[in-house]
Structures are given as structure tokens and as C-alpha cells.
Protein backbone atom coordinates (compact mmCIF):
# COMPACT_ATOMS: atom_id res chain seq x y z
CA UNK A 1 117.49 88.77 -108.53
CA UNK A 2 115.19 87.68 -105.96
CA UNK A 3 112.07 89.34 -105.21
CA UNK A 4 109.53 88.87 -102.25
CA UNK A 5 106.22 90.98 -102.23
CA UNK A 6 105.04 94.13 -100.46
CA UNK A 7 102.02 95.19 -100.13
CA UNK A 8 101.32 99.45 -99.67
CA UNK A 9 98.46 101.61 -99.78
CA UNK A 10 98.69 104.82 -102.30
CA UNK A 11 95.86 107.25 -102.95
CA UNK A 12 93.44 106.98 -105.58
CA UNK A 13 95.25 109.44 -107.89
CA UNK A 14 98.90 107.96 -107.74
CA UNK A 15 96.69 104.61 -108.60
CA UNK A 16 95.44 105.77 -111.44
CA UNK A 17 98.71 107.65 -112.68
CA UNK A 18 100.68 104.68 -112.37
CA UNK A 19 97.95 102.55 -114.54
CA UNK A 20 98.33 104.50 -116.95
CA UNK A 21 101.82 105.40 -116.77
CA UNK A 22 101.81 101.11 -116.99
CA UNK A 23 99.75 100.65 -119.74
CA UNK A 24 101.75 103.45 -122.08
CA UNK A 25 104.67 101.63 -121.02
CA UNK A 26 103.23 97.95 -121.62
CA UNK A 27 105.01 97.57 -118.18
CA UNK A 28 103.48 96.27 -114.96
CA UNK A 29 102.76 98.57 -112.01
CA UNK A 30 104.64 96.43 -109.83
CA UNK A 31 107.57 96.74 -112.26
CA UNK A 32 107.00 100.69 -112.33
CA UNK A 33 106.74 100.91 -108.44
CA UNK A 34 109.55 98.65 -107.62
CA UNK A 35 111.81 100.74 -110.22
CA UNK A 36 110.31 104.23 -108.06
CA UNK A 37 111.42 102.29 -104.87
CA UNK A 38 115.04 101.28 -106.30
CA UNK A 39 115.40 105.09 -107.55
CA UNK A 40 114.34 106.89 -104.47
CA UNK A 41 116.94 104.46 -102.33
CA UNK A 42 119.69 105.16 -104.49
CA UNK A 43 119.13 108.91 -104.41
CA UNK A 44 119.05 108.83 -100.42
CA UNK A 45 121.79 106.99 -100.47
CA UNK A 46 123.97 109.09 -102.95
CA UNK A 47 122.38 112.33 -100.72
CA UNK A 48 124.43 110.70 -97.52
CA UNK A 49 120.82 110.66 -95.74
CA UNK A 50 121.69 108.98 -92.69
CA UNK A 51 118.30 106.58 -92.37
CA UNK A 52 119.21 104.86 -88.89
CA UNK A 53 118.76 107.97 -87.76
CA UNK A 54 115.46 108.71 -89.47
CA UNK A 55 111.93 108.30 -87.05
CA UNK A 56 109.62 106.23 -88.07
CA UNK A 57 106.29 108.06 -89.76
């Protein structure tokens, strides 16, 4: 699979969370996050959440 980067801010707890969530793992946070970001866009997409139609935050 192909990957290209992406950069995103998160506050200082999830930070710290997901460092440790990495290091109890031995996985990296950008392994942890993209998995999170793969997850969350199945679920929507399994939910029928129509996001064309979804405003921009």
C-alpha cells in the first residue's frame, strides 16, 4: 500500500495517550493513528453517513 504523510494537530492529552498507548504496543504513533483513521472511515461508511453532504468544521 502506498502511503503519503499528513500532518494534524491533537491536544496535549490525546499526545500523550497515544505515546503510551505506542510504546505498550512497541508500535509507532503514526501506525496507531493511521489504524484510528482507517477505523473511524470504515465505521462512517458502514453507518451510510452521507459525507458529501457533511460541512466542513
Amino acid at each position: 500500500m502506498e502511503s503519503s504523510v499528513l500532518t494534524l494537530r491533537v491536544s496535549a492529552k490525546t499526545k500523550s495517550q497515544l505515546e503510551k498507548l505506542a510504546a505498550a504496543t512497541n508500535r509507532s504513533k503514526s501506525f496507531l493513528a493511521a489504524e484510528a483513521l482507517e477505523r473511524y472511515i470504515e465505521l462512517d461508511r458502514a453507518l451510510g453517513s452521507d459525507s458529501e453532504g457533511r460541512e466542513e468544521c
